[in-house]
Protein backbone atom coordinates (compact mmCIF):
# COMPACT_ATOMS: atom_id res chain seq x y z
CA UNK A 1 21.30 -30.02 -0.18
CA UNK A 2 18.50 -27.49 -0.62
CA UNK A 3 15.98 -27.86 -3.49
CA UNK A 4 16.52 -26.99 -6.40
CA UNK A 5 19.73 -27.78 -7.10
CA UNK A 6 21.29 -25.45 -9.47
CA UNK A 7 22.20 -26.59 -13.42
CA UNK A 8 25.67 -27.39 -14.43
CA UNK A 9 25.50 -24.51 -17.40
CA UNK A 10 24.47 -21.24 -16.47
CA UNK A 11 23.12 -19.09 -19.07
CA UNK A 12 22.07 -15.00 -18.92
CA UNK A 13 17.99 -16.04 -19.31
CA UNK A 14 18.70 -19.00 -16.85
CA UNK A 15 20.54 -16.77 -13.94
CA UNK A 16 18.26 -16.26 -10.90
CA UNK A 17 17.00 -12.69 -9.24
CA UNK A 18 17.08 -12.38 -5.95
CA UNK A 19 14.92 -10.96 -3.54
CA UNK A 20 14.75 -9.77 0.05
CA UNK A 21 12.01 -9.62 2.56
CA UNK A 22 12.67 -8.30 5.79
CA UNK A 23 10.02 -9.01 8.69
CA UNK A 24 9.61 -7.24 11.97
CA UNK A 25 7.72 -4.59 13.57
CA UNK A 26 11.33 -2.91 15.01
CA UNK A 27 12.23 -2.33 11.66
CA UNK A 28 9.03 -0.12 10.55
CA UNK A 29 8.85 1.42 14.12
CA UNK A 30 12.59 2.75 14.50
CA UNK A 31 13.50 0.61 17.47
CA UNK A 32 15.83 -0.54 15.21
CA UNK A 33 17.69 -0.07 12.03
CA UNK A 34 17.73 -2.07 9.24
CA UNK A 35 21.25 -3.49 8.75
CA UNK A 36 20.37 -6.33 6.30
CA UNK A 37 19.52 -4.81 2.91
CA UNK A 38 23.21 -3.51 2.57
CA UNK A 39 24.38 -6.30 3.52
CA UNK A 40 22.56 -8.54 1.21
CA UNK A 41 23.40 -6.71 -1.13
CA UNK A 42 27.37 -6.62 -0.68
CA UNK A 43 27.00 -10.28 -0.22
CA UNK A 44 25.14 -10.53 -3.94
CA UNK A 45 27.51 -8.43 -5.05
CA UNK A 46 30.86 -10.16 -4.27
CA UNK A 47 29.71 -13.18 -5.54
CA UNK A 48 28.85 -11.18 -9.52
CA UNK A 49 25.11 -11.05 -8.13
CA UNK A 50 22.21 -8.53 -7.85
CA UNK A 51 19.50 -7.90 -5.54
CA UNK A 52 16.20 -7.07 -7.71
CA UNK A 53 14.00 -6.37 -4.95
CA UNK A 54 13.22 -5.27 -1.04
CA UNK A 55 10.81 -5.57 1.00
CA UNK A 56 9.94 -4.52 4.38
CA UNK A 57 6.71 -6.05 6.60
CA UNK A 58 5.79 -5.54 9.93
CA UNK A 59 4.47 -8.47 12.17
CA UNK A 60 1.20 -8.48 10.66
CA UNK A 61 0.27 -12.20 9.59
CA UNK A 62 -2.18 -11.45 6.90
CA UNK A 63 0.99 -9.35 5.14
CA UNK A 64 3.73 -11.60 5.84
CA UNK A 65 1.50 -14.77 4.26
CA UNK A 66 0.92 -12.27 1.51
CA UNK A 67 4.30 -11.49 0.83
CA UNK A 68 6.11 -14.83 1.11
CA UNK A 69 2.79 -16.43 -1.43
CA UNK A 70 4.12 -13.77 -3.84
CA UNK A 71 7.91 -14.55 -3.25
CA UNK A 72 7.08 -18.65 -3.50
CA UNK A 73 5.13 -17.83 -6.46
CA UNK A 74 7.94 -15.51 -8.18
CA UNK A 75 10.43 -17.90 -9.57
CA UNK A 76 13.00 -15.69 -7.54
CA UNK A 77 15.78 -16.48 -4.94
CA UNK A 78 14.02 -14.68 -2.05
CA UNK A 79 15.87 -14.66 1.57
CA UNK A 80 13.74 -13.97 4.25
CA UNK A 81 15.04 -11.88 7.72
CA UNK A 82 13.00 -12.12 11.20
CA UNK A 83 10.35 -13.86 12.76
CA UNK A 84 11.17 -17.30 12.90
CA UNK A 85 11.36 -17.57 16.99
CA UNK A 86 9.09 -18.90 18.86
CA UNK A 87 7.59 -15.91 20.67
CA UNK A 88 4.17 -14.56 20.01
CA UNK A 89 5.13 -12.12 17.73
CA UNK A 90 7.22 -14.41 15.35
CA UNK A 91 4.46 -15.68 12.67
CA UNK A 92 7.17 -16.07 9.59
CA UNK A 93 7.16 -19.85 9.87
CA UNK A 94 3.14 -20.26 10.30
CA UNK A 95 2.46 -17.67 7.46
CA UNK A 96 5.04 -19.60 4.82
CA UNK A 97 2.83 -22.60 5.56
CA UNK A 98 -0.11 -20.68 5.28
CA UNK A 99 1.18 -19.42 1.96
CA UNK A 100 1.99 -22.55 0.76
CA UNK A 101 -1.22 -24.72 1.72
CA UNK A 102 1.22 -27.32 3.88
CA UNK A 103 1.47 -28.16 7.47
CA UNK A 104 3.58 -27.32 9.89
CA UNK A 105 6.12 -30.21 10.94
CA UNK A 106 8.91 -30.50 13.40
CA UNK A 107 11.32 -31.20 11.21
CA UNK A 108 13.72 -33.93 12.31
CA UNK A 109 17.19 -32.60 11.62
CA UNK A 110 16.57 -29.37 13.39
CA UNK A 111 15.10 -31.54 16.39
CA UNK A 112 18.71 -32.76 17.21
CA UNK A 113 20.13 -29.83 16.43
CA UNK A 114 17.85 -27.34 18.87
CA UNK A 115 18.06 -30.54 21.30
CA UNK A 116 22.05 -30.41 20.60
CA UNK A 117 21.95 -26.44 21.84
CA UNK A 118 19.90 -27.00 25.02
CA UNK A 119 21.96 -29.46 26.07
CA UNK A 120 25.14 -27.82 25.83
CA UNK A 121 23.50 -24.47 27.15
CA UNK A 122 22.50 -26.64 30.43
CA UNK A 123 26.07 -28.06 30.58
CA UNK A 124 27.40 -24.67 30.36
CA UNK A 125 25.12 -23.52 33.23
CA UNK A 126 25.93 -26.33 35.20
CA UNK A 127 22.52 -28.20 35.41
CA UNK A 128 21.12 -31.59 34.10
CA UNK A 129 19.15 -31.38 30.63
CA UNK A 130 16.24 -32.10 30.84
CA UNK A 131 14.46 -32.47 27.31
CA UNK A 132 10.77 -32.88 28.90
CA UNK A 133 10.99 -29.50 31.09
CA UNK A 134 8.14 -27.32 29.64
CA UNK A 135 10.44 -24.34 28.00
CA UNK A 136 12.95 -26.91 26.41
CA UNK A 137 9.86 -28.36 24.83
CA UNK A 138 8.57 -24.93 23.58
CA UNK A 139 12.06 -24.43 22.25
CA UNK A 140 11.29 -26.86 19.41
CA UNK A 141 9.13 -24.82 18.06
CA UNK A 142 12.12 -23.39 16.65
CA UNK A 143 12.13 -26.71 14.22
CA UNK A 144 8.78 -26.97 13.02
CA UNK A 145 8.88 -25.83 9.41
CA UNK A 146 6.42 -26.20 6.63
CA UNK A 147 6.19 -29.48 5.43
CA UNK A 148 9.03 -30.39 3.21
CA UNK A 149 11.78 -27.54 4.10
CA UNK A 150 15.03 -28.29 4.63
CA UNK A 151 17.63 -26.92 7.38
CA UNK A 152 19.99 -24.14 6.99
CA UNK A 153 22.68 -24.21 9.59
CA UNK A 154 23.11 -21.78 11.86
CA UNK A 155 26.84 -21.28 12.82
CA UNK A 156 26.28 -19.51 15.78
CA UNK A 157 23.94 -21.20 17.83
CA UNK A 158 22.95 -24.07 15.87
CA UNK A 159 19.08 -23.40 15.85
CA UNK A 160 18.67 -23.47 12.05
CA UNK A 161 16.82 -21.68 9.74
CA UNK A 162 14.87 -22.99 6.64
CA UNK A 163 14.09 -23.46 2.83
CA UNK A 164 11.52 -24.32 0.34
CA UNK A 165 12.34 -24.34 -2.94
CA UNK A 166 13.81 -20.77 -3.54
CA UNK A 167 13.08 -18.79 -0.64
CA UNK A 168 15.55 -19.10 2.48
CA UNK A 169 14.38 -17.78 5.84
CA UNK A 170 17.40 -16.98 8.75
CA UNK A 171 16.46 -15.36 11.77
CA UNK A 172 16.58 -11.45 12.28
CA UNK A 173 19.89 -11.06 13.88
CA UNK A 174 22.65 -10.24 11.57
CA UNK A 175 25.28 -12.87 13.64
CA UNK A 176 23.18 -15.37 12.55
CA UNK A 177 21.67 -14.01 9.51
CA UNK A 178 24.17 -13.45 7.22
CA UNK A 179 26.74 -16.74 7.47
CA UNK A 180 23.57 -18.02 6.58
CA UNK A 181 22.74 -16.33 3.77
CA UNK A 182 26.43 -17.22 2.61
CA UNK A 183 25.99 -20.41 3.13
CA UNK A 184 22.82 -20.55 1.36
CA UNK A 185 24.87 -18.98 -1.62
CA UNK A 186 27.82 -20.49 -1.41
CA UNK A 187 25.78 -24.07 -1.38
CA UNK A 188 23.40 -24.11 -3.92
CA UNK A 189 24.13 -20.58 -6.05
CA UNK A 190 27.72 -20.95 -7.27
CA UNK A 191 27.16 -21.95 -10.83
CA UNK A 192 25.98 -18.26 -11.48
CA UNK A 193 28.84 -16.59 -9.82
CA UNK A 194 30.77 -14.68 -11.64
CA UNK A 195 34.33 -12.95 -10.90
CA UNK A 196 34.07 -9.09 -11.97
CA UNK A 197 30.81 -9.42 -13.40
CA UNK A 198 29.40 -6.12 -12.55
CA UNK A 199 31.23 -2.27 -12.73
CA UNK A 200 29.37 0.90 -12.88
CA UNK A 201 31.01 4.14 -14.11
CA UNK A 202 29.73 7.72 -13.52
CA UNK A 203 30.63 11.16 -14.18
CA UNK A 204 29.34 14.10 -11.94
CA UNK A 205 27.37 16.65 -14.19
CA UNK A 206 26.73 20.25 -13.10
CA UNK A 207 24.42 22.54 -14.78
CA UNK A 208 21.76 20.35 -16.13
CA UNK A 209 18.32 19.04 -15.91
CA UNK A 210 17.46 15.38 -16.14
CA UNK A 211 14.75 16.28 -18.47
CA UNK A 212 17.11 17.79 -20.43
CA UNK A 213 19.33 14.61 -20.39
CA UNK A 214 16.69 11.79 -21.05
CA UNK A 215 16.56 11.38 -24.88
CA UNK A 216 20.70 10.57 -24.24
CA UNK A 217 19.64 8.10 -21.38
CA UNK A 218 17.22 6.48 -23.66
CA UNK A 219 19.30 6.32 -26.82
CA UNK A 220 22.10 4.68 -24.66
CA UNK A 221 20.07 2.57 -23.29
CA UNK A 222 18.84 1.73 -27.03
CA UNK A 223 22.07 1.20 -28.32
CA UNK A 224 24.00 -0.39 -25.89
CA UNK A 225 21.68 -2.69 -23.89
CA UNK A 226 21.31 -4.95 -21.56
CA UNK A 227 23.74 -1.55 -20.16
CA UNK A 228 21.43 0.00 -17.69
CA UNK A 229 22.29 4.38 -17.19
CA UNK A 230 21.07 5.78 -14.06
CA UNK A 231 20.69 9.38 -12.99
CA UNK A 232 21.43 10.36 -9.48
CA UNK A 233 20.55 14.06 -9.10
CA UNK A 234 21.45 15.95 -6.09
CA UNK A 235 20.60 19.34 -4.47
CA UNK A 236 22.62 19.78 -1.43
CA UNK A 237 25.45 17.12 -1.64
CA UNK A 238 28.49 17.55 1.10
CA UNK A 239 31.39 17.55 -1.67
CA UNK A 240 29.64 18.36 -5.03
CA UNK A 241 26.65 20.70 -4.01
CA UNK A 242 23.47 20.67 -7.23
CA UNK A 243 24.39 18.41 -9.38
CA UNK A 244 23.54 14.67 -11.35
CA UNK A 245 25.66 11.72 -11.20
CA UNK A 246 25.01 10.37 -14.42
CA UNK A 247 26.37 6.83 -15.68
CA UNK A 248 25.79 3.28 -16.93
CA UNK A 249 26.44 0.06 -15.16
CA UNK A 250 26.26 -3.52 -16.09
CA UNK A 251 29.28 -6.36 -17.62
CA UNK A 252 32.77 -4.56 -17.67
CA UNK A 253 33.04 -5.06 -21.58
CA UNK A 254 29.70 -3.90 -22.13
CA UNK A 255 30.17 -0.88 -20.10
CA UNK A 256 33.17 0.25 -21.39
CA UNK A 257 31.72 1.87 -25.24
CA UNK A 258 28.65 2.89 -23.27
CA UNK A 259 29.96 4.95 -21.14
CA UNK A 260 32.44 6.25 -23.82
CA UNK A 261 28.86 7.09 -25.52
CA UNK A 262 27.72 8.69 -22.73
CA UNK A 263 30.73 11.00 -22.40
CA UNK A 264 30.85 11.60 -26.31
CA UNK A 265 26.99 12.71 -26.05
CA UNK A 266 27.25 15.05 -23.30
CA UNK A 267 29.31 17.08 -25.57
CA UNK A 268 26.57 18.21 -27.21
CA UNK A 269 25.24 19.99 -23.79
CA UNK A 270 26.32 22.95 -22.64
CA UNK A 271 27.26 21.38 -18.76
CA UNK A 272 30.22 20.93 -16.97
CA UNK A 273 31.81 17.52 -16.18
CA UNK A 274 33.31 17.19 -12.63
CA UNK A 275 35.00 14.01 -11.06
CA UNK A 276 34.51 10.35 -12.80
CA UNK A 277 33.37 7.76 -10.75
CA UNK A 278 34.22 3.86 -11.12
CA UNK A 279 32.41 1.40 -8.50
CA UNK A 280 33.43 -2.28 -9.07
């Protein structure tokens, strides 16, 4: 089980935020597109939960040591995407030990499970394993975490990823990445989930400024809080052209007067309403 293990009794104040960091040059260059934030997010989401942060670094050490001693440091649930090979330009495991003043270890439950994986790779190849050839023993470099981590298992190839304390690093491939971050969820996160915790509800406003519309935003958020209102404004939109999407989001109970509020208070505007919005 990965520490710490949550408390029995959940309360608002006690309910972790969660974070995401996602490593890699590829990412900051355009090679490749960034598939994990929404998908950390839907994740969060069907489970009542909300991602309070992002954060993209390229392959720089000196940032990624910076950015995980500020996640370690944060009290927050923090997965971590890329970089945990063992090619020269994967430096996520050395800078987490960096950031944490530990040593590096080859930890001894991802040593039979990296093991485990070359051997059946060889058997499916047809050759002999052989667990002193030079590139099998660069492959455990795979397991050697900070001291103190603990294994997250990989369903897909078995090398596993790794946690201390809060923050939960999986490799950059979404196959891999994201049963992992389930399982990281699913295992030590359930006592905050919560079924329908979450609904957001919107109206499309023509004709107005957000200037115009902030004392209502702020009075809203005043009177009905922990609701938070949002304004979405929009100058070329494909179905509703100029326009703000105006709403509040937060519990389903609490929502419900605030955005009844809202509607009652944009009354006093001279703007026309178009299509409500409800996203669960």
């Amino acid at each position: 089980m990965i520490d710490p293990k949550p408390t029995p009794h959940p309360t608002e104040s006690a309910r972790p935020r969660f974070g995401l960091i996602i490593i890699g040059d590829e990412i900051l260059s355009g090679k490749r597109s960034d598939k994990h934030l929404p998908k950390v997010i839907e994740l969060l989401k069907q489970r009542g939960l909300s991602l309070d942060y992002a954060e993209y670094v390229g392959d720089a050490p000196e940032r990624i040591t910076a950015a995980l001693a500020r996640a370690f440091s944060s009290g927050y649930v923090v997965f971590s995407t890329g970089g945990i090979g063992a090619t020269p330009d994967d430096h996520t495991r050395q800078c987490a030990a960096r950031a944490l003043g530990r040593p590096l270890v080859l930890h001894p439950q991802a040593q039979v499970l990296i093991e485990e994986r070359m051997r059946e790779v060889a058997q499916e190849q047809g050759k002999t394993y052989d667990p002193d050839r030079s590139d099998n023993l660069h492959r455990l470099n795979m397991g050697v975490f900070p001291e103190g981590a603990e294994v997250i298992p990989n369903p897909y190839n078995k090398i596993p990823g790794f946690s201390v304390g809060r923050v939960h690093f999986v490799p950059g491939f979404p196959v891999m990445a994201w049963p992992m971050v389930e399982w990281v969820l699913d295992t030590c996160y359930s006592t905050w989930f919560v079924a329908d915790a979450w609904l957001e509800r919107s109206v499309i406003v023509y004709g107005a400024m957000e200037a115009t519309l902030t004392p209502l935003m702020e009075t809203l958020e005043r009177e009905h809080a922990p609701v938070k209102v949002f304004s979405l404004p929009s100058v070329d939109h494909p179905q509703y052209g100029r326009h703000i999407e105006l709403g509040v989001k937060g519990s389903p109970v609490q929502v419900a007067p605030a955005y009844a509020a809202l509607l009652a208070g944009l009354q006093s505007f001279k703007v026309t309403l178009g299509p409500e919005l409800v996203q669960k």
